[in-house]
C-alpha atoms as a PDB file:
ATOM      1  CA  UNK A   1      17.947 197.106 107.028  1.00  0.00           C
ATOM      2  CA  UNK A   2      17.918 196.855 103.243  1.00  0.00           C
ATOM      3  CA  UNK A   3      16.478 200.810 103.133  1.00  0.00           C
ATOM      4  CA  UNK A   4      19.158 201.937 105.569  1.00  0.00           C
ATOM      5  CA  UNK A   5      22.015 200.364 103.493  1.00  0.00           C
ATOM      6  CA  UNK A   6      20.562 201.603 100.521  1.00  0.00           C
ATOM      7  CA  UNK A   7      20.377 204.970 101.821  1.00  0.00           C
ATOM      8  CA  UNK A   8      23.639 204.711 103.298  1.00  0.00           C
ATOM      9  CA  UNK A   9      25.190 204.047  99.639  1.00  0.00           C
ATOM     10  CA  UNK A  10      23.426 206.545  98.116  1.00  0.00           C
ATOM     11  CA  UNK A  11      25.216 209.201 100.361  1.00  0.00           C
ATOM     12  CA  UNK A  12      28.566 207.463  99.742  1.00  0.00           C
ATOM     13  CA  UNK A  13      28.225 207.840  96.145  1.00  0.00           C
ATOM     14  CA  UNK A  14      27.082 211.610  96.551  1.00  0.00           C
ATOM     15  CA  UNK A  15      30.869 211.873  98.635  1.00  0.00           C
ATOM     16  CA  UNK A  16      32.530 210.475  95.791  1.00  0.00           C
ATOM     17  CA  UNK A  17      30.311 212.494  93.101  1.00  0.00           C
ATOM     18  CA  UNK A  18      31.152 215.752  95.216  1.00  0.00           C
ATOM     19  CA  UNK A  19      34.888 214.592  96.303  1.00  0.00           C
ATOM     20  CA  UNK A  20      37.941 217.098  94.955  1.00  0.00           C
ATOM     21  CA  UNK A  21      39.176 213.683  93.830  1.00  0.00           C
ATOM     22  CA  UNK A  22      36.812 213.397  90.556  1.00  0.00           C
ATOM     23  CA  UNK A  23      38.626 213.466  88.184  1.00  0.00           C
ATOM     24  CA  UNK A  24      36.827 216.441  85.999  1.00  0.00           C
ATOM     25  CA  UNK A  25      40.126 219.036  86.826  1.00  0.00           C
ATOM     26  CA  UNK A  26      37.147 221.566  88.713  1.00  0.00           C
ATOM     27  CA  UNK A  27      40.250 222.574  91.025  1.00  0.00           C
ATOM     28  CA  UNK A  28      41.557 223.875  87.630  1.00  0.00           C
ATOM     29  CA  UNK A  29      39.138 226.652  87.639  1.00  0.00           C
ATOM     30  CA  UNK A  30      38.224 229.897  89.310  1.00  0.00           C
ATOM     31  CA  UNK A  31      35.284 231.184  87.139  1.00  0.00           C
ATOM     32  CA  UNK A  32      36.426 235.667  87.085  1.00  0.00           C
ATOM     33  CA  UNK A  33      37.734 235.059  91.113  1.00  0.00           C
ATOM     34  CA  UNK A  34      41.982 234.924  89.749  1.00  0.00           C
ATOM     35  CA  UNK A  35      40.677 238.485  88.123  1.00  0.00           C
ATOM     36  CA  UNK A  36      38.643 240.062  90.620  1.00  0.00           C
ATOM     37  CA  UNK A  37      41.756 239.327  93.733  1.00  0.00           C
ATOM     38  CA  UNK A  38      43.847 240.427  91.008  1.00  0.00           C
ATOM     39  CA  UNK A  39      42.077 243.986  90.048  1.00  0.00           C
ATOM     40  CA  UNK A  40      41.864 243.972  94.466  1.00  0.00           C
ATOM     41  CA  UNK A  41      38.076 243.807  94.330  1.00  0.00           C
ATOM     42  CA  UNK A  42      38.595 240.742  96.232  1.00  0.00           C
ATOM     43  CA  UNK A  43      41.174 240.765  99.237  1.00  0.00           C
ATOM     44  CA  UNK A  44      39.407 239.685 102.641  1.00  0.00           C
ATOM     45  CA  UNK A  45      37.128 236.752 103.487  1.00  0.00           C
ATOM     46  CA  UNK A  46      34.254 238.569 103.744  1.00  0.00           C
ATOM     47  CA  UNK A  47      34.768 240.185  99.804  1.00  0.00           C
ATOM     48  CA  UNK A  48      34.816 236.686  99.094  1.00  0.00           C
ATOM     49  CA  UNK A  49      31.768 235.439 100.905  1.00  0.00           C
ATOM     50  CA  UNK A  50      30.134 238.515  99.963  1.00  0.00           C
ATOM     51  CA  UNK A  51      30.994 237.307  96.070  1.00  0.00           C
ATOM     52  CA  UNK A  52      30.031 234.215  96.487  1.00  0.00           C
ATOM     53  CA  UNK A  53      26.254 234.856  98.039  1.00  0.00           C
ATOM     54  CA  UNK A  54      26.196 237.194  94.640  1.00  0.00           C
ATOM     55  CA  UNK A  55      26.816 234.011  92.518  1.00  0.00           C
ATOM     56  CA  UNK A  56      24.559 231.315  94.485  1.00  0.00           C
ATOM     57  CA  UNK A  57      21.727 234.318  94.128  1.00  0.00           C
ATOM     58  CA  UNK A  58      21.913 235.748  90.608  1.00  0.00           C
ATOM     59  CA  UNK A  59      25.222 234.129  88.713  1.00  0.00           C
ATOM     60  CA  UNK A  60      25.503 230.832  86.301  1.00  0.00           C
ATOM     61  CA  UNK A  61      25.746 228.355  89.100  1.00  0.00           C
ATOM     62  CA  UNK A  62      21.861 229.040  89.842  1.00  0.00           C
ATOM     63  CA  UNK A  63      20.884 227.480  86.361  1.00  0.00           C
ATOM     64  CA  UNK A  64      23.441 224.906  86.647  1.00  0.00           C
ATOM     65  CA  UNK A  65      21.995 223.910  89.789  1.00  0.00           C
ATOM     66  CA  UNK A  66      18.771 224.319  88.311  1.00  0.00           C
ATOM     67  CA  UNK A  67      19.518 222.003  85.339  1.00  0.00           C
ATOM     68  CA  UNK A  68      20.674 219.311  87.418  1.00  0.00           C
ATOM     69  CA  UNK A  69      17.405 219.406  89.542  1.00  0.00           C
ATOM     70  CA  UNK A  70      15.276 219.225  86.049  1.00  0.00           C
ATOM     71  CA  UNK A  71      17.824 216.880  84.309  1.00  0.00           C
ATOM     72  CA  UNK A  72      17.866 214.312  87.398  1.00  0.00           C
ATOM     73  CA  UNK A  73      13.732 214.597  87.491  1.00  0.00           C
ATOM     74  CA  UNK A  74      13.644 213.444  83.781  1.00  0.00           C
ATOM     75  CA  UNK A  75      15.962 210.693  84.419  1.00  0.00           C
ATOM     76  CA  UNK A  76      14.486 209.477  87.249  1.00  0.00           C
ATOM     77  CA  UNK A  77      10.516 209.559  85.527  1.00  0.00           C
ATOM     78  CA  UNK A  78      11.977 207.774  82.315  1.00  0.00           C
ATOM     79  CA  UNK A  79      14.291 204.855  84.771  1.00  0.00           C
ATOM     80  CA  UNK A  80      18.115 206.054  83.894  1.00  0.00           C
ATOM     81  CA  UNK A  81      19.833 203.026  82.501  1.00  0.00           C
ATOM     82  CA  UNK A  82      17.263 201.699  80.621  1.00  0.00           C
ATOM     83  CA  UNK A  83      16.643 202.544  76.565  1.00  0.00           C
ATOM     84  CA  UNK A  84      15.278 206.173  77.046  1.00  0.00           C
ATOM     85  CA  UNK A  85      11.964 207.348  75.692  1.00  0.00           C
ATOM     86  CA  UNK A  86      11.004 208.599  73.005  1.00  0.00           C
ATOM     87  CA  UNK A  87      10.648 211.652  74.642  1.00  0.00           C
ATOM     88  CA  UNK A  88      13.547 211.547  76.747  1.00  0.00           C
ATOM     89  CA  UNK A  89      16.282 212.115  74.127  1.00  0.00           C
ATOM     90  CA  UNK A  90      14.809 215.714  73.047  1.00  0.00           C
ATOM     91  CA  UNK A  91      13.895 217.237  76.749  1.00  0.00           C
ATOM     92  CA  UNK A  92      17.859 216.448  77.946  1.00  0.00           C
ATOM     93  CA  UNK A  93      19.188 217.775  74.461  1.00  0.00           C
ATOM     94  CA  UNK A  94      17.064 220.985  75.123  1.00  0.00           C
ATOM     95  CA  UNK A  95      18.713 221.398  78.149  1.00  0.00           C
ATOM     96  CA  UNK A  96      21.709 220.940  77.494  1.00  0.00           C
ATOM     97  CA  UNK A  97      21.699 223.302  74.913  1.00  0.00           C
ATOM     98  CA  UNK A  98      20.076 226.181  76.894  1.00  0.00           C
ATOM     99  CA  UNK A  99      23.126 225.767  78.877  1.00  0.00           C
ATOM    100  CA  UNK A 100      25.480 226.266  76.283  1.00  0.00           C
ATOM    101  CA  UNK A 101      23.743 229.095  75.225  1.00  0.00           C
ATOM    102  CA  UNK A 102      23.350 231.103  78.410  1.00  0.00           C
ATOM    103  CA  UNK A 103      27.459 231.137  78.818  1.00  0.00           C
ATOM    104  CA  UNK A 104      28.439 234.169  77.429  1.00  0.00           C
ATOM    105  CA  UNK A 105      32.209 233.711  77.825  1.00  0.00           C
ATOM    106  CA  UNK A 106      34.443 231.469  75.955  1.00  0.00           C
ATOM    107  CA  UNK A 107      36.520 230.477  79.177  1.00  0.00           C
ATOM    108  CA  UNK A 108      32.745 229.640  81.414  1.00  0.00           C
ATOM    109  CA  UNK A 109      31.497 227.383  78.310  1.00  0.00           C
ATOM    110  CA  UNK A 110      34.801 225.674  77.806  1.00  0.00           C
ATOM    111  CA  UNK A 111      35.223 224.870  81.729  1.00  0.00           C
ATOM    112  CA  UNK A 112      31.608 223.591  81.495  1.00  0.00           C
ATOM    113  CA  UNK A 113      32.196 221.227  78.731  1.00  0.00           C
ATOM    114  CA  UNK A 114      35.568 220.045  79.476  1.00  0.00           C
ATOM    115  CA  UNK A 115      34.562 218.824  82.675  1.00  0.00           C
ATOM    116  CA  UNK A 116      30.904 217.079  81.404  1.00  0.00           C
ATOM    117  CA  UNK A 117      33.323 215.868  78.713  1.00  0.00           C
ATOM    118  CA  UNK A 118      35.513 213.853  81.290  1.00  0.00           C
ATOM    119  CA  UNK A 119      32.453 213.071  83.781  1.00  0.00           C
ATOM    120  CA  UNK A 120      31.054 211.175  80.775  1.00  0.00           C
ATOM    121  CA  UNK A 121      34.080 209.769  79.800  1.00  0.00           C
ATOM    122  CA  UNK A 122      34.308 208.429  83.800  1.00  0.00           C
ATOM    123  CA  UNK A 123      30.170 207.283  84.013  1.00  0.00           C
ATOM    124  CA  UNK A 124      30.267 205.989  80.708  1.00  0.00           C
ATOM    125  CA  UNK A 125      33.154 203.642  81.676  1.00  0.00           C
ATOM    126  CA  UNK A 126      31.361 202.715  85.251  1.00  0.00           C
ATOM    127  CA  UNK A 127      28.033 202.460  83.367  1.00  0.00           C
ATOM    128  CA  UNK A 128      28.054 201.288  79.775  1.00  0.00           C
ATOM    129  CA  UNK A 129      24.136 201.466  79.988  1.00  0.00           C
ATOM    130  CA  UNK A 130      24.796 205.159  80.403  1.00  0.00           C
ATOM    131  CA  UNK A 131      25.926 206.100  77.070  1.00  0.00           C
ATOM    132  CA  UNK A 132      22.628 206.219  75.400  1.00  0.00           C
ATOM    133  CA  UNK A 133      21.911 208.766  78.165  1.00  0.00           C
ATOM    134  CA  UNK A 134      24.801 210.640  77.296  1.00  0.00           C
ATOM    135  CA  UNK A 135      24.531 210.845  74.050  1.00  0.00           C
ATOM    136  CA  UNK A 136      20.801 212.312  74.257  1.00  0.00           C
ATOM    137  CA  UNK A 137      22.340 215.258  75.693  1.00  0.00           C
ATOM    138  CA  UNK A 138      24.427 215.946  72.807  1.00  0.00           C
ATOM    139  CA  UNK A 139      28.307 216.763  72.280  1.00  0.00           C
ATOM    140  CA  UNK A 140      29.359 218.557  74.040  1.00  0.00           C
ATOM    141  CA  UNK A 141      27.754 217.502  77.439  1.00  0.00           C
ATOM    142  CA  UNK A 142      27.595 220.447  79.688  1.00  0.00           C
ATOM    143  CA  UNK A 143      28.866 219.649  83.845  1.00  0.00           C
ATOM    144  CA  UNK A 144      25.787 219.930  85.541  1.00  0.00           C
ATOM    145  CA  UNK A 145      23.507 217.786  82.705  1.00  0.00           C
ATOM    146  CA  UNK A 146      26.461 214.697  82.921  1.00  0.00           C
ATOM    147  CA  UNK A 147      26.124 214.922  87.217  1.00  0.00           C
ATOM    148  CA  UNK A 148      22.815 214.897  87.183  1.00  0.00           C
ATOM    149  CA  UNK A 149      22.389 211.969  84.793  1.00  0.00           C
ATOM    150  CA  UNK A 150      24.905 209.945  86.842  1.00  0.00           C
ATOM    151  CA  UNK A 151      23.256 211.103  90.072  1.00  0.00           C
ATOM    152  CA  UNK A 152      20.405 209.807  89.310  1.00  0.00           C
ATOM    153  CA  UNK A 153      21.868 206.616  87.947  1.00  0.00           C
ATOM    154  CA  UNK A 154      23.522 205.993  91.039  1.00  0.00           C
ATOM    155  CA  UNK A 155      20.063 206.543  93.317  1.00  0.00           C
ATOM    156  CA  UNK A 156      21.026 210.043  94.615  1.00  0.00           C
ATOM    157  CA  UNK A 157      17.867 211.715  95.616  1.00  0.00           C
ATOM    158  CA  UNK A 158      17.182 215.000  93.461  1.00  0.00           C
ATOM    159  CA  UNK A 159      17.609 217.597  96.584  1.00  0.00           C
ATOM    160  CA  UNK A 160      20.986 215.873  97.470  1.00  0.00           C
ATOM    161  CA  UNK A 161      22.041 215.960  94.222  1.00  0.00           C
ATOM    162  CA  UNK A 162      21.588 220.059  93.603  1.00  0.00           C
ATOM    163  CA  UNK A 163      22.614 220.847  97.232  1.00  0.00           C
ATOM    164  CA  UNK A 164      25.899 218.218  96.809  1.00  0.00           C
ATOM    165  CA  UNK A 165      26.197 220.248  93.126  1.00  0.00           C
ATOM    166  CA  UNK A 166      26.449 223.415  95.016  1.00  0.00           C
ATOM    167  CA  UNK A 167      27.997 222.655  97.955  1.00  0.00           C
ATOM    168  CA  UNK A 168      31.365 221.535  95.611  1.00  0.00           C
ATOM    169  CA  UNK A 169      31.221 224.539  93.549  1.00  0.00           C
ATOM    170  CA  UNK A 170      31.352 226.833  96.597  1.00  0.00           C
ATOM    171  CA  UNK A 171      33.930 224.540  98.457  1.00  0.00           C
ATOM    172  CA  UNK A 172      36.331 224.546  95.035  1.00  0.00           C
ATOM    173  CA  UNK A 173      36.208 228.597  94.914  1.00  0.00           C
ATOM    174  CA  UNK A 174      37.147 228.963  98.422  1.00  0.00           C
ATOM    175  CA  UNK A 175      39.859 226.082  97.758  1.00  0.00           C
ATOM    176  CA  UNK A 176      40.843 229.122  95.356  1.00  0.00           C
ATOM    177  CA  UNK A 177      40.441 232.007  97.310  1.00  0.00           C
ATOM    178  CA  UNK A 178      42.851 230.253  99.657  1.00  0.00           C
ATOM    179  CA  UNK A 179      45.620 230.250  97.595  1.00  0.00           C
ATOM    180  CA  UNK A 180      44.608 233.694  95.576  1.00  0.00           C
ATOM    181  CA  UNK A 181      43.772 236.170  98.915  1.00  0.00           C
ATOM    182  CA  UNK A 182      45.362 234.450 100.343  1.00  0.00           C
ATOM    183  CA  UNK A 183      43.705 233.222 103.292  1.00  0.00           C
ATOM    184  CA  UNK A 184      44.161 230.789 105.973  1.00  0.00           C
ATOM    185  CA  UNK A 185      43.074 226.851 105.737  1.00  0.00           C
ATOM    186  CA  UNK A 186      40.455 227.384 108.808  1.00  0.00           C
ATOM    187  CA  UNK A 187      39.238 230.603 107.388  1.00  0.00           C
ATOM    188  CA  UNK A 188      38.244 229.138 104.113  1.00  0.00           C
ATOM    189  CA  UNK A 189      36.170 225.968 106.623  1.00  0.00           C
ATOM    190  CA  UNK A 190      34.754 229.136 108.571  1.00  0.00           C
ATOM    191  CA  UNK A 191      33.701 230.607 105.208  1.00  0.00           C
ATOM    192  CA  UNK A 192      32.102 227.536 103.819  1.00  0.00           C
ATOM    193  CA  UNK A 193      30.188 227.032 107.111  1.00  0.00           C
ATOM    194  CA  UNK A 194      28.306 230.359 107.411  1.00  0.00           C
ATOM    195  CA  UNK A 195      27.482 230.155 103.871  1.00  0.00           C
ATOM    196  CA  UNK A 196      25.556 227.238 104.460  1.00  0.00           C
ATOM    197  CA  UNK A 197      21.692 228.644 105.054  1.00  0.00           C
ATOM    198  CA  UNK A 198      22.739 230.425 101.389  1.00  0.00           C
ATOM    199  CA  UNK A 199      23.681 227.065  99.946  1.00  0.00           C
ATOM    200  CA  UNK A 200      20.295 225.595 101.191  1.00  0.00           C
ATOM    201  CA  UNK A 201      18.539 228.712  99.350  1.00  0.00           C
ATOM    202  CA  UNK A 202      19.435 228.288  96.788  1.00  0.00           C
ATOM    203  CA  UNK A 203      19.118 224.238  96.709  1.00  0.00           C
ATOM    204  CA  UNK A 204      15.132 225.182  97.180  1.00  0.00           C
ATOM    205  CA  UNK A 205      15.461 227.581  94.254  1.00  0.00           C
ATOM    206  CA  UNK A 206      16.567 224.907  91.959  1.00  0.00           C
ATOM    207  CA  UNK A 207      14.432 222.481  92.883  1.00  0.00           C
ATOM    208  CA  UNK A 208      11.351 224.643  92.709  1.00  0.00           C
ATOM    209  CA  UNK A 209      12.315 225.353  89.350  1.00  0.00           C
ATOM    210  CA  UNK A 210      10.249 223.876  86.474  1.00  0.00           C
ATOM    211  CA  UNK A 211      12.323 225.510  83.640  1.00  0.00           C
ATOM    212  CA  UNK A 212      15.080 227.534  83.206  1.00  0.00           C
ATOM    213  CA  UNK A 213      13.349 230.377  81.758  1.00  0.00           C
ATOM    214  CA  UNK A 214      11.758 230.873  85.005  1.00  0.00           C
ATOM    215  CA  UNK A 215      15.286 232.392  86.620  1.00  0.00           C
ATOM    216  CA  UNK A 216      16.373 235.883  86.784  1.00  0.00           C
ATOM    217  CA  UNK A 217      19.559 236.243  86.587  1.00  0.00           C
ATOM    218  CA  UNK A 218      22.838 239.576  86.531  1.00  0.00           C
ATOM    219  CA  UNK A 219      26.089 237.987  86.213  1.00  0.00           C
ATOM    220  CA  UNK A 220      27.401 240.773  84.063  1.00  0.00           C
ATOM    221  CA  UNK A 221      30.217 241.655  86.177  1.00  0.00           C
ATOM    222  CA  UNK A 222      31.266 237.996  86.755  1.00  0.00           C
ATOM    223  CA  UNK A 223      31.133 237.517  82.754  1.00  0.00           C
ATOM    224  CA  UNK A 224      33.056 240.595  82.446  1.00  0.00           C
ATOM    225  CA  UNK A 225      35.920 239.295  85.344  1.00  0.00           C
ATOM    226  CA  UNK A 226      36.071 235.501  82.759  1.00  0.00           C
ATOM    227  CA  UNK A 227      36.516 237.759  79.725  1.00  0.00           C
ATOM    228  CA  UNK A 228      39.630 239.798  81.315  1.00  0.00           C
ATOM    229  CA  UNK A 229      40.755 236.291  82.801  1.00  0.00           C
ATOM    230  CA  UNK A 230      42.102 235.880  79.168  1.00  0.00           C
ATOM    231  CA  UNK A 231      44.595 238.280  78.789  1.00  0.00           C
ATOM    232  CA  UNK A 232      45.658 238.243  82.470  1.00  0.00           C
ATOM    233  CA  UNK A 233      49.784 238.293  82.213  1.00  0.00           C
ATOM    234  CA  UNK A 234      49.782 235.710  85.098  1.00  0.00           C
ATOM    235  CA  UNK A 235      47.350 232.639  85.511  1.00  0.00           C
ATOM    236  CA  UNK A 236      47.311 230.480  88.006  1.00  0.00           C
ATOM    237  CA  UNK A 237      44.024 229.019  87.061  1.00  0.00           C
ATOM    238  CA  UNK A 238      42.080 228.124  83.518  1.00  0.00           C
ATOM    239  CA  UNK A 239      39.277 230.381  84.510  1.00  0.00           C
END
């Protein structure tokens, strides 16, 4: 009974790590999708779905879901919440940096650290004996490193973690594309529905991953979209 509860908690805290209600401001962002339904590259469901299968195969949100898979192992070998290890401190920073690094717009790698910046602001508050954690990652704490390190503080298994990861970044897009195409509230379910079997792709991917220089990646176009984001005349969204 004591496993089932357990179990049982773990999945409500993954609903409330994943819910549009965290307050990190992710519906503030649309990552190069306000540009592309601007220029008219995107303008029916299937553009969108189309764009999105791009991104879970070969954009950013691969090594973000990546990082949280490799971020939440570490936690989880060294027992997140206690003092870390020695070791611990230097294979999150590492990380976390790498991340950083591999934005190559100004608009991706502010949205990134804004929203780690208020995620540790929230699991730092709920968890004092998180801020040691926190702080191994470094300032500014990139998204994906702060949800996995809270993840695995709150007993998330790694595979829910990365899938729950993905799952909100594809369900906050089509929350966009909504309002952009625009497209119908049913539509945007339908959408998020077939692009499930993608989702759990790429959830292996990550968690098969044993560094981020393993991934291939060609987000060029997407990085090119956030750079013309801007100097858009009209914005709607932050990215």
């Amino acid at each position: 009974m004591a496993m089932t509860t357990t179990k049982a908690q773990a999945l409500l805290r993954l609903l409330q790590l994943t819910s549009p209600a965290l307050p990190v401001g992710a519906y503030s962002y649309s990552e190069g999708l306000e540009t592309l339904v601007e220029q008219g590259a995107i303008a029916t469901s299937q553009d969108m779905l189309h764009w999105l299968t791009q991104e879970l195969t070969y954009g950013l949100v691969v090594l973000d879901g990546a990082a949280v898979g490799l971020v939440h192992s570490v936690a989880v070998q060294a027992g997140v919440g206690k003092q870390p290890e020695i070791w611990v401190p230097e294979r999150i920073a590492r990380l976390n940096q790498d991340l950083s690094a591999l934005r190559d717009s100004e608009e991706t790698r502010q949205q990134s650290w804004d929203m780690g910046r208020a995620l540790v602001r929230m699991g730092s508050h709920l968890h004092p004996d998180l801020k040691s954690w926190f702080s191994a990652a470094g300032s500014p704490c990139n998204f994906a490193v702060a949800f996995a390190l809270l993840a695995a503080r709150w007993e998330i298994d790694g595979r829910s973690a990365v899938l729950g990861y993905l799952h909100s970044w594809a369900a906050n897009l089509i929350t966009c594309a909504v309002k952009l195409i625009p497209l119908g509230q049913t539509v945007g379910q339908e959408m998020l529905l077939e692009l499930y079997p993608t989702l759990e792709e790429a959830g292996d991917r990550a968690i098969a991953t044993q560094a981020l220089d393993e991934l291939s990646l060609s987000n060029w176009g997407t990085s090119l979209t956030t750079m013309q984001h801007e100097i858009l005349y009209t914005r709607l969204f932050r990215s």
